[in-house]
N, C-alpha and C. Protein backbone atom coordinates (compact mmCIF):
# COMPACT_ATOMS: atom_id res chain seq x y z
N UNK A 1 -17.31 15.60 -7.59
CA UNK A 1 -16.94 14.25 -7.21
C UNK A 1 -15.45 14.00 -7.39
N UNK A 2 -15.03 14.74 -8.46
CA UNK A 2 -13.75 14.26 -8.70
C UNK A 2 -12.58 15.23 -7.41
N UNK A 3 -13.41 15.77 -6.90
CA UNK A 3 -12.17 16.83 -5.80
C UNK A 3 -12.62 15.73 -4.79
N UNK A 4 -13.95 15.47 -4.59
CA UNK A 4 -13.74 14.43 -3.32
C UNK A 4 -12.56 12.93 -3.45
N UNK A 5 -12.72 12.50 -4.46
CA UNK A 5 -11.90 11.46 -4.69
C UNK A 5 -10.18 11.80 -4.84
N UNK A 6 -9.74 13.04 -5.08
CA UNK A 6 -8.61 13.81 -5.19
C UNK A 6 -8.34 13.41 -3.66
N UNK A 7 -8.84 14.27 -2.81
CA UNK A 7 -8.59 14.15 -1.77
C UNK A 7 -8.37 12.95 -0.95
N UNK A 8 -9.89 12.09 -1.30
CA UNK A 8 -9.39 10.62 -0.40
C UNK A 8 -8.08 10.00 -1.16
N UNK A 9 -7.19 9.79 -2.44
CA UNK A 9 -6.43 9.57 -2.66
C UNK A 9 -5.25 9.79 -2.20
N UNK A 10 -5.42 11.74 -1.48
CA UNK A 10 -3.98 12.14 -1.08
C UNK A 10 -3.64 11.64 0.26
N UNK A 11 -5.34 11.67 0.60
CA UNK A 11 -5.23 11.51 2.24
C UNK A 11 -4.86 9.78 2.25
N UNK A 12 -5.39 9.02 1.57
CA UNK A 12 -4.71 7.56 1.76
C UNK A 12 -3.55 7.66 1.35
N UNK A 13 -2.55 8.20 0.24
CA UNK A 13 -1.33 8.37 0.45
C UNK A 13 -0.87 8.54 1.42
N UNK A 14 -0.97 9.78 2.20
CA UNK A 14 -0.61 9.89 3.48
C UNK A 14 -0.36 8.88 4.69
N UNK A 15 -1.18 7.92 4.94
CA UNK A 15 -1.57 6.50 5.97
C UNK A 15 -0.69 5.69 5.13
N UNK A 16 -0.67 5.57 3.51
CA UNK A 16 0.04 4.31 3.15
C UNK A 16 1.18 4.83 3.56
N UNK A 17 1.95 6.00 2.97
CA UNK A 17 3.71 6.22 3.14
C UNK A 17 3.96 6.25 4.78
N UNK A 18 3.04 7.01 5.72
CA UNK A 18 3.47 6.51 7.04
C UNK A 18 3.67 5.28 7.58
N UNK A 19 2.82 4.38 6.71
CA UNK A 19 2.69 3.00 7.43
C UNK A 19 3.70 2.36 6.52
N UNK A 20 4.18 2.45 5.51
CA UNK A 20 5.17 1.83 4.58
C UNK A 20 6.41 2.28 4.96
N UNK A 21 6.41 3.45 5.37
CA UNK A 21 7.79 4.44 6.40
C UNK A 21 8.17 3.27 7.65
N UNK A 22 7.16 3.38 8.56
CA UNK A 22 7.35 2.64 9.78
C UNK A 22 7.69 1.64 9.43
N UNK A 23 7.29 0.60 8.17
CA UNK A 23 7.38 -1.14 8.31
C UNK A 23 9.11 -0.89 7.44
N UNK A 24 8.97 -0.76 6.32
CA UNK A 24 10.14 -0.87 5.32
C UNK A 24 11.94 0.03 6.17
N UNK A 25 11.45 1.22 6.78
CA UNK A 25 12.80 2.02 7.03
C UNK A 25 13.22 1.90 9.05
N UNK A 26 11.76 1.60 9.11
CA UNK A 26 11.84 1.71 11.03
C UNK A 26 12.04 0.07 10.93
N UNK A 27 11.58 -0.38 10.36
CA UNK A 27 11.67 -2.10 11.21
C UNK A 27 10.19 -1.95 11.78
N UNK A 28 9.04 -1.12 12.20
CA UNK A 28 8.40 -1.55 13.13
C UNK A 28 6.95 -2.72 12.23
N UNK A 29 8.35 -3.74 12.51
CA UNK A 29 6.79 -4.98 11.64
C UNK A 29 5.64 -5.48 13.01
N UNK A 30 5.28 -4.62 14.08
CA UNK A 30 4.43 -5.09 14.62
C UNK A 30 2.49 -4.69 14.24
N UNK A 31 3.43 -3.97 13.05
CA UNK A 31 2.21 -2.70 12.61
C UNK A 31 1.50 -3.68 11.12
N UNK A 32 2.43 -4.99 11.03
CA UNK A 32 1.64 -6.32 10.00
C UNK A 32 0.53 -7.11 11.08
N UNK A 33 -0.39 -7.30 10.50
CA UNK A 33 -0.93 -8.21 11.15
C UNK A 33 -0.67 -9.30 11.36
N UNK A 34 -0.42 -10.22 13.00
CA UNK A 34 0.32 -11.61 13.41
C UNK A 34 1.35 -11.87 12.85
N UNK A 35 2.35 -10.80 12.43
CA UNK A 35 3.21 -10.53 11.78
C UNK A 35 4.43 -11.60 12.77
N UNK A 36 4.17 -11.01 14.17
CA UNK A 36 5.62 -11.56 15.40
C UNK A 36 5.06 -12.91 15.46
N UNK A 37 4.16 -13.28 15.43
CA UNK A 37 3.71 -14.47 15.95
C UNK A 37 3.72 -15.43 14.63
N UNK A 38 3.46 -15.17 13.70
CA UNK A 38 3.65 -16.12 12.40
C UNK A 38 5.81 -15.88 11.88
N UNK A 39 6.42 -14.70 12.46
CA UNK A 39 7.74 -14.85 12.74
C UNK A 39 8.19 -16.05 13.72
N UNK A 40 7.61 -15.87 14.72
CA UNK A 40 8.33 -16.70 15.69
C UNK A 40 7.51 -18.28 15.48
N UNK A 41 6.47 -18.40 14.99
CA UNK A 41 5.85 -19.50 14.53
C UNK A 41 7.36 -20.17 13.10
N UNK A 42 7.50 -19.30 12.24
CA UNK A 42 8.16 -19.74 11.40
C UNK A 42 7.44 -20.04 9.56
N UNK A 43 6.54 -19.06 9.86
CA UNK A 43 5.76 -19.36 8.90
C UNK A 43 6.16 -17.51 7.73
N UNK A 44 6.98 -16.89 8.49
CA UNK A 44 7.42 -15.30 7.63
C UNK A 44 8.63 -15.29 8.58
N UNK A 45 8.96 -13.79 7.42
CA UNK A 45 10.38 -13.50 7.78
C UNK A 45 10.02 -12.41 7.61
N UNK A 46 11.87 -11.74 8.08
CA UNK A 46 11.97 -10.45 7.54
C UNK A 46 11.78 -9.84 5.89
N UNK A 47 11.80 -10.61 5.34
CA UNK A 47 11.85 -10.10 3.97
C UNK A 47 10.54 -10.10 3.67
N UNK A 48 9.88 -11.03 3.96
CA UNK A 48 7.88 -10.49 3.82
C UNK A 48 7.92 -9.47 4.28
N UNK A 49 8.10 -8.71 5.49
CA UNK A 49 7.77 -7.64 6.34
C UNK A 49 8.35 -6.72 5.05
N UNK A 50 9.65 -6.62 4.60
CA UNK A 50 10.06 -5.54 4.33
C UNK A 50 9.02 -5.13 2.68
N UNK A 51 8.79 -6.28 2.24
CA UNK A 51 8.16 -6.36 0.47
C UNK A 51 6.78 -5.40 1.23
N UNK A 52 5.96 -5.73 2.35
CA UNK A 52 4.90 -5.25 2.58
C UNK A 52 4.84 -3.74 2.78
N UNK A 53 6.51 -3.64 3.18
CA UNK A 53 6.47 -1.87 3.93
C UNK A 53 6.66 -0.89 2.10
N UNK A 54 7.71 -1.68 1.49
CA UNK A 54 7.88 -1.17 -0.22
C UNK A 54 6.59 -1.37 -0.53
N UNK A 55 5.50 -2.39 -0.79
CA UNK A 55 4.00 -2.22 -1.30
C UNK A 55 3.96 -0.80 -0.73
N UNK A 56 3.62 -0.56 0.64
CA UNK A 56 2.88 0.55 0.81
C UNK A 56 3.64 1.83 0.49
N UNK A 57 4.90 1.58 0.43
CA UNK A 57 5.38 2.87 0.08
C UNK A 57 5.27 3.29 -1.39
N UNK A 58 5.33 1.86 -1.97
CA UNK A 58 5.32 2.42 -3.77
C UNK A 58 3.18 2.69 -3.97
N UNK A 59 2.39 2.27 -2.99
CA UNK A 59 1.07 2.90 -3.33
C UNK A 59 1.28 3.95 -3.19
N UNK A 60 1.41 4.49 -1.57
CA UNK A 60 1.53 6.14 -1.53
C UNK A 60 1.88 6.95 -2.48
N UNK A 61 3.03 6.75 -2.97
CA UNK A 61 3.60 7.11 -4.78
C UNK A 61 2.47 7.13 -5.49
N UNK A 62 1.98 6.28 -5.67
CA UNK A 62 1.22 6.51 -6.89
C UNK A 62 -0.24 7.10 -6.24
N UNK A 63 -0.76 6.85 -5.37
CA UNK A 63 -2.25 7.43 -5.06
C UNK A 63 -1.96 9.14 -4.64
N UNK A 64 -0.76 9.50 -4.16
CA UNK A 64 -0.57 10.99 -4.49
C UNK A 64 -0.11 11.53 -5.72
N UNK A 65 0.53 10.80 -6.65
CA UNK A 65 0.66 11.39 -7.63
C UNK A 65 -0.69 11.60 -8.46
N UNK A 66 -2.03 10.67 -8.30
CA UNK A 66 -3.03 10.56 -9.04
C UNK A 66 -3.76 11.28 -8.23
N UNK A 67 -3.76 11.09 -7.10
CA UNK A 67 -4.61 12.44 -6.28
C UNK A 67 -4.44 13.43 -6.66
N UNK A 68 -3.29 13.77 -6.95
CA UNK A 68 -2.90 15.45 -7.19
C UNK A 68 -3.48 15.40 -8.53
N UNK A 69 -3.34 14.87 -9.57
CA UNK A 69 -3.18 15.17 -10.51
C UNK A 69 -5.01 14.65 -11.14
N UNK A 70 -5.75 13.80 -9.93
CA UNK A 70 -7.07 14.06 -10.30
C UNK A 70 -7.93 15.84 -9.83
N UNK A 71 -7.07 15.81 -8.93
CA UNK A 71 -7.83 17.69 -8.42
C UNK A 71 -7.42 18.85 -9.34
N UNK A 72 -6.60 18.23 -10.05
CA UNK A 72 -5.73 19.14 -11.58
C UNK A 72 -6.88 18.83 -12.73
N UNK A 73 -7.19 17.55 -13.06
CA UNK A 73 -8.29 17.34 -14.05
C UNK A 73 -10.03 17.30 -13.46
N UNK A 74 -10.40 18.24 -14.31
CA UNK A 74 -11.62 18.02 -13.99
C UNK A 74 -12.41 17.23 -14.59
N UNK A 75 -12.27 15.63 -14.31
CA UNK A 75 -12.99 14.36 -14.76
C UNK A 75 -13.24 13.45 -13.25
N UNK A 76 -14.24 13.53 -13.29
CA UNK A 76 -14.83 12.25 -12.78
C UNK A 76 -14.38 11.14 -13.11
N UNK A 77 -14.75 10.84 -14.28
CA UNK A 77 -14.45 9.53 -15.04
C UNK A 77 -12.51 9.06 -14.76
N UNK A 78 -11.66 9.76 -14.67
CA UNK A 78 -10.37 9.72 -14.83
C UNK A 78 -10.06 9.23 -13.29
N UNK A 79 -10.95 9.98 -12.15
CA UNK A 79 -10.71 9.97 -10.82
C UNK A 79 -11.09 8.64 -10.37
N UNK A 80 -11.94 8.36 -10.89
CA UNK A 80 -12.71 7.02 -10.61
C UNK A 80 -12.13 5.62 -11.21
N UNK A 81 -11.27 5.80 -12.55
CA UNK A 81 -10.25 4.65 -12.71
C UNK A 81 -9.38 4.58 -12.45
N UNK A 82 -8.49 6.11 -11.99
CA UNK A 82 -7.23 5.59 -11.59
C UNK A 82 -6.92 5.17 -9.76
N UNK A 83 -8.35 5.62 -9.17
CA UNK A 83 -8.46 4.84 -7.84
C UNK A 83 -9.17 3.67 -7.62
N UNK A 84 -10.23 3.02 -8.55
CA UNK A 84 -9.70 1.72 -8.46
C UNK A 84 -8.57 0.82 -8.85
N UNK A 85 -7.98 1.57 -10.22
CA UNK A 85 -6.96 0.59 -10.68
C UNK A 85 -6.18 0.79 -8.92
N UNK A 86 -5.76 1.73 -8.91
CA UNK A 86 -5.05 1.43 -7.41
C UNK A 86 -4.98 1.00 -6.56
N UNK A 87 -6.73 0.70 -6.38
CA UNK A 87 -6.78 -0.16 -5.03
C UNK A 87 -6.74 -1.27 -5.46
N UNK A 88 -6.54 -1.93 -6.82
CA UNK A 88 -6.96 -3.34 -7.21
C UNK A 88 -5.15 -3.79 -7.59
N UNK A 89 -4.28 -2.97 -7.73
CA UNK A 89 -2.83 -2.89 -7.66
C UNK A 89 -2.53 -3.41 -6.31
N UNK A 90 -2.91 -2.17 -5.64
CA UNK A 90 -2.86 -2.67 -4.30
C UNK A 90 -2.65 -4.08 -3.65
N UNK A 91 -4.39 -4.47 -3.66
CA UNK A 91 -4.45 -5.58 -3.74
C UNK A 91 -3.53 -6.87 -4.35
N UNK A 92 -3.42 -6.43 -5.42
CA UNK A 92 -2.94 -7.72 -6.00
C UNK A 92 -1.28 -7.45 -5.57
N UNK A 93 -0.62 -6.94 -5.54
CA UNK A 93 0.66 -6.84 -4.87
C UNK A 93 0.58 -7.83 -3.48
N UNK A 94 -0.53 -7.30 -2.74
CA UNK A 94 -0.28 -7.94 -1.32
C UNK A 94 -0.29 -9.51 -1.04
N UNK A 95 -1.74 -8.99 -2.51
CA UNK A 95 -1.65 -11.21 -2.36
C UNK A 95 -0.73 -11.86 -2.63
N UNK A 96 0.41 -11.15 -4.22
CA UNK A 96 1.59 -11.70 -4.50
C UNK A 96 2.62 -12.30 -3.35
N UNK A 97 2.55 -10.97 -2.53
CA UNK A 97 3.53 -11.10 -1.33
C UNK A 97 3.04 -12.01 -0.48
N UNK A 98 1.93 -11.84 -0.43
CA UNK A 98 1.60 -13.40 0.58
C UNK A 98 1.86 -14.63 0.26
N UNK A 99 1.36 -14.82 -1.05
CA UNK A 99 1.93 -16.02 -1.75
C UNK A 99 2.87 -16.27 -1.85
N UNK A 100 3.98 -15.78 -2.22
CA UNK A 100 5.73 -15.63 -2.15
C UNK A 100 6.31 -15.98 -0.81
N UNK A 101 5.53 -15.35 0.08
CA UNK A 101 5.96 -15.44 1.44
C UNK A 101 5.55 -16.88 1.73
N UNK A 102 4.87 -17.30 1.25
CA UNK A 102 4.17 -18.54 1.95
C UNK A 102 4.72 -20.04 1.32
N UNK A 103 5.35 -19.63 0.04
CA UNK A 103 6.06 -20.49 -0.83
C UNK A 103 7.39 -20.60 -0.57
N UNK A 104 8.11 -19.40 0.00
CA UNK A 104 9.48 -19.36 0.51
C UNK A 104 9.40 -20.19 2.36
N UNK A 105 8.66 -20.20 2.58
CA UNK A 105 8.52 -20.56 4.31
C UNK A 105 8.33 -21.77 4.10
């Protein structure tokens, strides 16, 4: 169990740093959801877009470093908290940013 969860960690690294690549270094914020349309509405900016592309780039960071390093330990138990704490990091980052975003607008 713990190599399966190794893996889905590296492999979601992978999707987060591409998609945190594209938003944070390309500009391409069409890849946020109603991202142009709540822009041109006036309700976000560029600086939401960019906090969202750093979220995903600083997960990727960490869900490959714990991926790797769950297929290094052989625990279940280790694989299984440090990918929820991650997805619940995750999470709570994004809501921050929404909230922030929504308090600055």
């Amino acid at each position: 169990m713990h190599i399966f969860l190794g893996i889905v960690m590296v492999l979601f690294s992978l999707f987060l740093g591409a998609i945190g690549y594209l938003i944070a270094m390309r500009g391409k914020y069409a890849l946020i959801n109603n991202f142009i349309m709540q822009r041109n509405a006036g309700k976000a900016d560029n600086a939401y877009a960019q906090r969202v592309g750093w979220i995903e780039l600083f997960a990727a960071v960490y869900f490959l470093l714990f991926g790797i390093l769950a297929l290094c330990i052989n625990s279940t138990g280790f694989a299984l908290t440090v990918f929820i704490i991650g997805v619940v990091l995750l999470a709570a980052a994004a809501l921050l940013n929404l909230f922030l975003g929504k308090r600055r607008a």
